[in-house]
C-alpha atoms as a PDB file:
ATOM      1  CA  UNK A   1       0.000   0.000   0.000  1.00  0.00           C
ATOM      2  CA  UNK A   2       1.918   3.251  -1.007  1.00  0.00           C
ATOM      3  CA  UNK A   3       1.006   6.333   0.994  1.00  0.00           C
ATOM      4  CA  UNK A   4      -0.692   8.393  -1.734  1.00  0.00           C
ATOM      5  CA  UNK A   5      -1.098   7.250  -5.782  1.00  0.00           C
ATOM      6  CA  UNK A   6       1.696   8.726  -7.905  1.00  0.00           C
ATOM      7  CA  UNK A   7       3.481   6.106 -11.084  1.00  0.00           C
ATOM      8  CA  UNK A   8       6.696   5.994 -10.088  1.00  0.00           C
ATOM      9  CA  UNK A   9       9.537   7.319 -12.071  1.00  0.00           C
ATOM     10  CA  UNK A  10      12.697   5.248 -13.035  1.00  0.00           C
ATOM     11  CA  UNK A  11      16.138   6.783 -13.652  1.00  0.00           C
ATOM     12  CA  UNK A  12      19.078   4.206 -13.914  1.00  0.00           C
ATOM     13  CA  UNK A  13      19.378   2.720 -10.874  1.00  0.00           C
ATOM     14  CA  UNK A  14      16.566   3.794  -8.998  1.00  0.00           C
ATOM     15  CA  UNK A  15      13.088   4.156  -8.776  1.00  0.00           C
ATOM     16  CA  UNK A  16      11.383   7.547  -7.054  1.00  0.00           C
ATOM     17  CA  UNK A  17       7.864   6.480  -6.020  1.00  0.00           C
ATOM     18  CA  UNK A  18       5.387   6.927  -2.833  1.00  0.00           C
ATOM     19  CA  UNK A  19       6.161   5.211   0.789  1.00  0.00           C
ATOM     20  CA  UNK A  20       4.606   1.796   0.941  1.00  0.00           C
ATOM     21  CA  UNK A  21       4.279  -0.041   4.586  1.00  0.00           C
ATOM     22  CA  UNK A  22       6.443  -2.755   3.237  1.00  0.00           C
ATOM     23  CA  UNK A  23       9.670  -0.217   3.077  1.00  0.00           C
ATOM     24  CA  UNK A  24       9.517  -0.259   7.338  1.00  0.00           C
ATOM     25  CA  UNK A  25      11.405  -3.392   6.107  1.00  0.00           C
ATOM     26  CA  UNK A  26      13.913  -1.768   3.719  1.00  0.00           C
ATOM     27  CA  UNK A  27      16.188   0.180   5.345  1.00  0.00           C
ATOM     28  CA  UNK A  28      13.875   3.745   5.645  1.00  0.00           C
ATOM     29  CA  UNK A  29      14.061   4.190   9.168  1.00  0.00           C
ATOM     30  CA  UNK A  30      17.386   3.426   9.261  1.00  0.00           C
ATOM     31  CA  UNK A  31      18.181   6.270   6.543  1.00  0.00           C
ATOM     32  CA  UNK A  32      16.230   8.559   8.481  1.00  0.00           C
ATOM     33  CA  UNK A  33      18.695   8.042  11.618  1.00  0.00           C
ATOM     34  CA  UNK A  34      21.402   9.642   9.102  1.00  0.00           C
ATOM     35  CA  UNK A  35      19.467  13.168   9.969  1.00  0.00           C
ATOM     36  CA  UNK A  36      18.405  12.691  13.776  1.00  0.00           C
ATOM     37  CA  UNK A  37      17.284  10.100  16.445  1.00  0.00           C
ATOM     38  CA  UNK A  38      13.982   8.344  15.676  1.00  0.00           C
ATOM     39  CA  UNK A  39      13.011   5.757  18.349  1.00  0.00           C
ATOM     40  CA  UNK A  40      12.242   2.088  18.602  1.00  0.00           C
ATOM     41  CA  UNK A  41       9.491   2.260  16.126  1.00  0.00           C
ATOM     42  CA  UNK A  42       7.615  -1.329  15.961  1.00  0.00           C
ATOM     43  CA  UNK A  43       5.915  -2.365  12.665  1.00  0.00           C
ATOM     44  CA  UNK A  44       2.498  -1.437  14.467  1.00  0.00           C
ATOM     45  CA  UNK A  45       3.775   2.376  15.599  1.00  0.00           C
ATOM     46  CA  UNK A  46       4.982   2.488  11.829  1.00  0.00           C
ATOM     47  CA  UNK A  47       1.355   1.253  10.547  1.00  0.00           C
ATOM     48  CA  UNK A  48      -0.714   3.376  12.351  1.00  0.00           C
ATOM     49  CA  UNK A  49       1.571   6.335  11.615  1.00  0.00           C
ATOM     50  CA  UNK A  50       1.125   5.433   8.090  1.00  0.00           C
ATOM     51  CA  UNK A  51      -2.187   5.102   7.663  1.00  0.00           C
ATOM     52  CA  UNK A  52      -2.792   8.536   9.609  1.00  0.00           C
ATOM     53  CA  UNK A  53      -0.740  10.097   6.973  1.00  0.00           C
ATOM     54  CA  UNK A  54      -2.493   8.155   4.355  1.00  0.00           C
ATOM     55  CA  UNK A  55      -5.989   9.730   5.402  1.00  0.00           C
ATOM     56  CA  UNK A  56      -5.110  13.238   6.520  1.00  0.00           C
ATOM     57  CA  UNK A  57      -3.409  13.521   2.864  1.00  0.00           C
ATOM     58  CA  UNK A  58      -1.364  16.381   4.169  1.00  0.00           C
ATOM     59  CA  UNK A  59       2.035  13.997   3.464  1.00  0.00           C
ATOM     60  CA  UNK A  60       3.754  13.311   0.718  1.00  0.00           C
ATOM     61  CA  UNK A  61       6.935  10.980   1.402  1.00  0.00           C
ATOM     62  CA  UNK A  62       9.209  10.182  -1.475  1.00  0.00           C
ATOM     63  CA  UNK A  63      11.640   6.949  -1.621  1.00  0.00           C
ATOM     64  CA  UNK A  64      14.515   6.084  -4.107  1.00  0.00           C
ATOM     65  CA  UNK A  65      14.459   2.809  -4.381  1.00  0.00           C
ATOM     66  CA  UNK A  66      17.183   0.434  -5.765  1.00  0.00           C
ATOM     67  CA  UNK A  67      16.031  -1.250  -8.556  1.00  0.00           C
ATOM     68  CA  UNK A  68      18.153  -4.537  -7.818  1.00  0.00           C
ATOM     69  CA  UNK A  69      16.986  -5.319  -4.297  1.00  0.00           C
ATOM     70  CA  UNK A  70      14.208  -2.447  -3.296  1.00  0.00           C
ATOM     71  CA  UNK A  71      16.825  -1.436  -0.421  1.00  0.00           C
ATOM     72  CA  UNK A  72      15.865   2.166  -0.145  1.00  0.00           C
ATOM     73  CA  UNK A  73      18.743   4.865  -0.893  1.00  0.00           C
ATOM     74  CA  UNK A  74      16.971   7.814  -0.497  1.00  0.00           C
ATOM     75  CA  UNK A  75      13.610   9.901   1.158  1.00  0.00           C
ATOM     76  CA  UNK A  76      12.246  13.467   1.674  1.00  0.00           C
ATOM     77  CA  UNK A  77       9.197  14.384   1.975  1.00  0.00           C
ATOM     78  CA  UNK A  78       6.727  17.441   1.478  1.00  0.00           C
ATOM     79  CA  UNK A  79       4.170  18.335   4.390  1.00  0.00           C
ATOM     80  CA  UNK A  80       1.282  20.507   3.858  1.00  0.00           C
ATOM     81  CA  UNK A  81       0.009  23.427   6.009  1.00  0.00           C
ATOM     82  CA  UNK A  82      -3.604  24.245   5.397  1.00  0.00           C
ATOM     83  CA  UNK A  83      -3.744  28.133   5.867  1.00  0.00           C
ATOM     84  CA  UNK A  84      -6.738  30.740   5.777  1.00  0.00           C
ATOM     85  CA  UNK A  85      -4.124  33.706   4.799  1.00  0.00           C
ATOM     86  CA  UNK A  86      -3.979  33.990   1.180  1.00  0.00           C
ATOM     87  CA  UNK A  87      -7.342  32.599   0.465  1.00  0.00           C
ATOM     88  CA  UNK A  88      -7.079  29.236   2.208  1.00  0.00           C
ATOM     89  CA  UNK A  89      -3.811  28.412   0.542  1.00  0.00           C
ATOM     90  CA  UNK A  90      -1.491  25.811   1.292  1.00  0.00           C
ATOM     91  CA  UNK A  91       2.249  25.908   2.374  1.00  0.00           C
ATOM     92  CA  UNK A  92       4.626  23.202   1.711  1.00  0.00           C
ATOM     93  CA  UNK A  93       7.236  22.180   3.080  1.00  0.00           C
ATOM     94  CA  UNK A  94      10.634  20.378   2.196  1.00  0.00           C
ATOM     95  CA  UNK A  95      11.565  17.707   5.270  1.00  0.00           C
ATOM     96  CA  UNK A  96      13.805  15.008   6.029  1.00  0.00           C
ATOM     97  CA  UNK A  97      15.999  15.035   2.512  1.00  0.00           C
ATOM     98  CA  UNK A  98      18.616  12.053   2.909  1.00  0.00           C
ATOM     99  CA  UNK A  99      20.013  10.124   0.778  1.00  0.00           C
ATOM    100  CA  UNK A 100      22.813   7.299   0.901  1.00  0.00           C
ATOM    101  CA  UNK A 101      25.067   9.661  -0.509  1.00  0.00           C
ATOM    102  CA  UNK A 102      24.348  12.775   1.712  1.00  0.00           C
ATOM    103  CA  UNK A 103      26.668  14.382   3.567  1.00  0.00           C
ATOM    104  CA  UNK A 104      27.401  17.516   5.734  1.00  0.00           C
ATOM    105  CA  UNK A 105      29.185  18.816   2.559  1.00  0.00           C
ATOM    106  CA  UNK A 106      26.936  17.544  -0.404  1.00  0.00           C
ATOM    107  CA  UNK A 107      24.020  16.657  -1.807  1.00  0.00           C
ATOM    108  CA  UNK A 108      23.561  13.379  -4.115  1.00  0.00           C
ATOM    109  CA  UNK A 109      22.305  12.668  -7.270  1.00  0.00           C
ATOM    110  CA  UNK A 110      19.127  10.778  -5.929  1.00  0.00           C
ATOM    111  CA  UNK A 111      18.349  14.283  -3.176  1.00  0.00           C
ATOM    112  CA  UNK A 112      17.982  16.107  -6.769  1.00  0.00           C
ATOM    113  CA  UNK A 113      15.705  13.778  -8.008  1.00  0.00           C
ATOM    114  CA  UNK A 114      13.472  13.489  -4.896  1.00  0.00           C
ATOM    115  CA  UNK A 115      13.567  16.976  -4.792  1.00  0.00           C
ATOM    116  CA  UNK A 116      12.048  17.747  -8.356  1.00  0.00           C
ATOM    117  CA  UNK A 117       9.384  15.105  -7.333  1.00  0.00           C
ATOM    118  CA  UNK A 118       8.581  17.012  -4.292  1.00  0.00           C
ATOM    119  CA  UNK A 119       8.862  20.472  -6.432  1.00  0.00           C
ATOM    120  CA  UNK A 120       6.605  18.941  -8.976  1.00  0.00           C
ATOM    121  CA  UNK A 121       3.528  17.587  -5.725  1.00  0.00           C
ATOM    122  CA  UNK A 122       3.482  21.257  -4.416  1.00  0.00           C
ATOM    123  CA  UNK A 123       3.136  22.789  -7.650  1.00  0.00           C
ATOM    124  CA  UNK A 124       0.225  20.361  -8.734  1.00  0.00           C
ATOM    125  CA  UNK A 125      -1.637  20.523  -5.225  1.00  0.00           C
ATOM    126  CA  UNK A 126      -1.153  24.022  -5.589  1.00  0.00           C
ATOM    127  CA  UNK A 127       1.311  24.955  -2.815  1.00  0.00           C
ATOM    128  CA  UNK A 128       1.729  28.900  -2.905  1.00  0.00           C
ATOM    129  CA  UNK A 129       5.318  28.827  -1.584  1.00  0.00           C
ATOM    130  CA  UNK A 130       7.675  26.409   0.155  1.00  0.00           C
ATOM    131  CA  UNK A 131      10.329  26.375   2.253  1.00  0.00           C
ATOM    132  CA  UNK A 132      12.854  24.366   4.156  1.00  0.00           C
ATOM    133  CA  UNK A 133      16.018  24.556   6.938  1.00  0.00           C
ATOM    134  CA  UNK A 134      19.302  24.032   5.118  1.00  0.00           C
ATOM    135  CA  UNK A 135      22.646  24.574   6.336  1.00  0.00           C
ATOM    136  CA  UNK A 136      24.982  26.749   4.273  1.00  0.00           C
ATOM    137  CA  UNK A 137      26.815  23.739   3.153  1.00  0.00           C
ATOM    138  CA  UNK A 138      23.628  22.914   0.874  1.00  0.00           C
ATOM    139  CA  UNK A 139      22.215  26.367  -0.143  1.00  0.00           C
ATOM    140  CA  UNK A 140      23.743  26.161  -3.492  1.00  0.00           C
ATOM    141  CA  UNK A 141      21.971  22.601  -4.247  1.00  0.00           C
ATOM    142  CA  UNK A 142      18.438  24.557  -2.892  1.00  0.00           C
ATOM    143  CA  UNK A 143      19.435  27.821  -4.703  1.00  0.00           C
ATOM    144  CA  UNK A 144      19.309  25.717  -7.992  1.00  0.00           C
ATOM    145  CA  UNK A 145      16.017  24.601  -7.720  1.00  0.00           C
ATOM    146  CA  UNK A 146      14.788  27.785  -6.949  1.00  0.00           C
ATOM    147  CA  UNK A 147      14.760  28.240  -3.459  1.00  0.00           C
ATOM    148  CA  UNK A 148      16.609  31.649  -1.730  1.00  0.00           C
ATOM    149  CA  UNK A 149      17.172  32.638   1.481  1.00  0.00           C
ATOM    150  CA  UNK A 150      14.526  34.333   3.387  1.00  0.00           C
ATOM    151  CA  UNK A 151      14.891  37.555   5.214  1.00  0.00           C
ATOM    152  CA  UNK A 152      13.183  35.363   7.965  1.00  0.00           C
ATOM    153  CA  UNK A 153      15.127  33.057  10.520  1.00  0.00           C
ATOM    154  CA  UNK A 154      13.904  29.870  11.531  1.00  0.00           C
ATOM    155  CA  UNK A 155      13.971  29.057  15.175  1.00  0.00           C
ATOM    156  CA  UNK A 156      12.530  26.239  16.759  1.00  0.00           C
ATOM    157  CA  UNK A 157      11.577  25.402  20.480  1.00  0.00           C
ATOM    158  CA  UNK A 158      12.231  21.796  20.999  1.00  0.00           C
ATOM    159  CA  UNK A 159      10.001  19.868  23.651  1.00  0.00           C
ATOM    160  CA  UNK A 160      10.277  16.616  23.303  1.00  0.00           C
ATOM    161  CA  UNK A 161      14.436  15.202  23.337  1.00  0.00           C
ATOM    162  CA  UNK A 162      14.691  11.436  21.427  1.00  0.00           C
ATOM    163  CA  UNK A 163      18.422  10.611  22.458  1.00  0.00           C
ATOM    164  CA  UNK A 164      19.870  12.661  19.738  1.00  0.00           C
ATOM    165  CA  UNK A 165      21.471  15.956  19.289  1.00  0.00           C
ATOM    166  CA  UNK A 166      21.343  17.323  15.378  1.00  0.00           C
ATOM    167  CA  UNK A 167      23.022  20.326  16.076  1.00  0.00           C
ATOM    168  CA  UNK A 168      25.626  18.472  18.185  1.00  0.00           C
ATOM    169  CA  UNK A 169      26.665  16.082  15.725  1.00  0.00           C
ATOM    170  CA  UNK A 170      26.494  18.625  12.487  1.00  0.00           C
ATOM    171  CA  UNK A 171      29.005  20.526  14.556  1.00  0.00           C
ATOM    172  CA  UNK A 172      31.111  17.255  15.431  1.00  0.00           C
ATOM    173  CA  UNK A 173      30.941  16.227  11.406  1.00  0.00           C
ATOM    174  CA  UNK A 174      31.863  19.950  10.194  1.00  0.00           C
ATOM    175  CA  UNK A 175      35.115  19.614  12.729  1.00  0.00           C
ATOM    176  CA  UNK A 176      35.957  16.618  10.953  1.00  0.00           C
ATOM    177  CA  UNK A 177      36.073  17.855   7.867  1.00  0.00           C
ATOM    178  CA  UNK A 178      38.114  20.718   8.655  1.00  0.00           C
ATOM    179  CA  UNK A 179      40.384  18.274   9.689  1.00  0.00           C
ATOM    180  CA  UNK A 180      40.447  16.363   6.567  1.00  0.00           C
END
């Protein structure tokens, strides 16, 4: 069961389509610990999860899939803010981008192509604007699909801690590779 309908589109290697259940199996979570902690999330937590996403239609997660073995290499995803400013419009908004081949430094091959897929969902659902946190090591990737720094900053009040500090580790990984 994928998480909304969309044909999926195949480049070399991989295949860009909707979440299905059956990827709790194929390495997603496990991609998604490459960006911050996410729990002990049993096949039931991941079900229901899914299916709330699946009826509130407000989610639109993207996986690159491997063609040979369906191991997932790559996710990001576009949530949807219903607003009543501009008419009723909707916001989107770019989330959890990771790929195999991400790093600190870079971007991958496969981030660009989830990221036109996402691009593409918000312009057909009719998403007035976007936007996204990026750290300066990755505005240029953004920047060339469109996207430009905002006069606004994001901040963010964290209440809930799941054994992981982002911030902490970017930090430790940009030390690193100073060091290089």
């Amino acid at each position: 069961m994928s998480l909304f309908d969309q044909k999926p589109s195949t480049y070399e290697t991989f295949t860009i389509r909707p979440l299905e259940l059956s990827d709790y199996s194929k390495n997603y979570l496990t991609l998604l610990e490459k960006l911050t902690g996410v729990g002990n999330i049993s096949l039931e937590k991941f079900t229901d999860t899914f299916n709330n996403m699946k009826k509130g239609k407000m989610h639109y997660i993207y996986v690159a899939a491997n063609q040979s073995n369906d191991k997932i290499l790559g996710t990001g995803t576009l949530g949807v803010e219903q607003k009543f400013i501009r008419n009723c419009a909707l916001k989107g908004r770019v989330e959890d981008l990771i790929s195999d081949g991400t790093d600190f430094a870079k971007r991958s091959d496969i981030d660009q192509k989830i990221m036109e897929h996402i691009l593409n969902k918000a312009k057909e659902i009719g998403c007035y604007k976007m936007s996204l946190e990026s750290t300066e090591q990755h505005l240029g990737f953004y920047e060339n699909l469109g996207f430009a720094v905002d006069k606004e900053l994001e901040m963010c009040n964290r209440h809930v801690r799941v054994g992981d500090d982002t911030e902490k580790r970017y930090k430790m990984e940009m030390e690193k590779n100073e060091n290089v």
